[in-house]
Protein backbone atom coordinates (compact mmCIF):
# COMPACT_ATOMS: atom_id res chain seq x y z
CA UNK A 1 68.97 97.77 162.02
CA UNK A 2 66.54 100.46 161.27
CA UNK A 3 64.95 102.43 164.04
CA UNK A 4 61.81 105.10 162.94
CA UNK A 5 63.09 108.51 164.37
CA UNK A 6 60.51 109.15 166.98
CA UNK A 7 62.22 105.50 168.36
CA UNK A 8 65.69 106.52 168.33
CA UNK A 9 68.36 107.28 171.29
CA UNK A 10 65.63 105.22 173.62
CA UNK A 11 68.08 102.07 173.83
CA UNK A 12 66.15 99.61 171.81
CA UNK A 13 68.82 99.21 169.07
CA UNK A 14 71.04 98.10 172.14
CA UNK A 15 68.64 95.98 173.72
CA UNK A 16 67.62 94.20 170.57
CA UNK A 17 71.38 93.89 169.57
CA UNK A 18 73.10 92.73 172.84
CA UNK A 19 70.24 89.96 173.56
CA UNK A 20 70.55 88.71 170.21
CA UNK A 21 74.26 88.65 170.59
CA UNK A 22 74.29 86.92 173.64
CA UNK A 23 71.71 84.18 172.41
CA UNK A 24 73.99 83.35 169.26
CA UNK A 25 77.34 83.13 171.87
CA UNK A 26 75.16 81.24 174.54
CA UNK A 27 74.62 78.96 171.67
CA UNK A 28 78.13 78.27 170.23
CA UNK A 29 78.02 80.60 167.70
CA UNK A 30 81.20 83.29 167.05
CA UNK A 31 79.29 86.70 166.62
CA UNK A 32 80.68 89.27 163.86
CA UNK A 33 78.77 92.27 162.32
CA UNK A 34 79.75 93.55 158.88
CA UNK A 35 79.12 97.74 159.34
CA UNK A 36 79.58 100.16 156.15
CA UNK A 37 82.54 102.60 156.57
CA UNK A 38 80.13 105.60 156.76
CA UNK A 39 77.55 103.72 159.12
CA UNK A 40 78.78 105.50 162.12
CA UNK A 41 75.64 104.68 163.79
CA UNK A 42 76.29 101.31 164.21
CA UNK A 43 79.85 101.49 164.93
CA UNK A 44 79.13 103.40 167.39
CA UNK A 45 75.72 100.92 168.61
CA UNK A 46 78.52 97.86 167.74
CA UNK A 47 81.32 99.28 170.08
CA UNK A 48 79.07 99.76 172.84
CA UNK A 49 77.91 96.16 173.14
CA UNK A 50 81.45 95.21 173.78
CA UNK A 51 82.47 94.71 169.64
CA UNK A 52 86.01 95.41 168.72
CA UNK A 53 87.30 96.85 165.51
CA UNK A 54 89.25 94.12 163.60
CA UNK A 55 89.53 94.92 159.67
CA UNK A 56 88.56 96.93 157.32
CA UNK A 57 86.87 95.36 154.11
CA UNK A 58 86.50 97.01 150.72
CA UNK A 59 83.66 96.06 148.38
CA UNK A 60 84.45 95.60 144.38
CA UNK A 61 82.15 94.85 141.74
CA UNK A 62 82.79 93.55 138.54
CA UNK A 63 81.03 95.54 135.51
CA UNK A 64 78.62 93.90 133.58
CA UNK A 65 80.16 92.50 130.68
CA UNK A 66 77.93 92.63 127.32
CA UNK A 67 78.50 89.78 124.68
CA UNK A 68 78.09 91.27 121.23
């Protein structure tokens, strides 16, 4: 989630967040966010809403391959 600076440390990332979080488990749905390793941010935002660390995932890409 984005939030424009002159919105920031107001709570609206949390309120957004939680509510949207508690519609999706109201409704069934297991709730999971996927956060960046250097997104401290929303760790942070995540772990305050009651989110628990679980794994840690590593992203790999494949190069392109050119066919001569």
């Amino acid at each position: 989630m984005f939030v424009k600076p002159e919105y920031r440390n107001k709570g609206y990332a949390e309120s957004v967040t939680a509510f949207i979080v508690e519609r999706l488990r109201r409704d069934g749905f297991a709730v999971y966010v996927h956060i960046e390793a250097e997104n401290t941010k929303s760790m942070n935002l995540a772990k305050k809403i009651g989110f628990l660390e679980d794994r840690n995932v590593r992203w790999f890409t494949l190069e392109e391959v050119q066919n001569d």
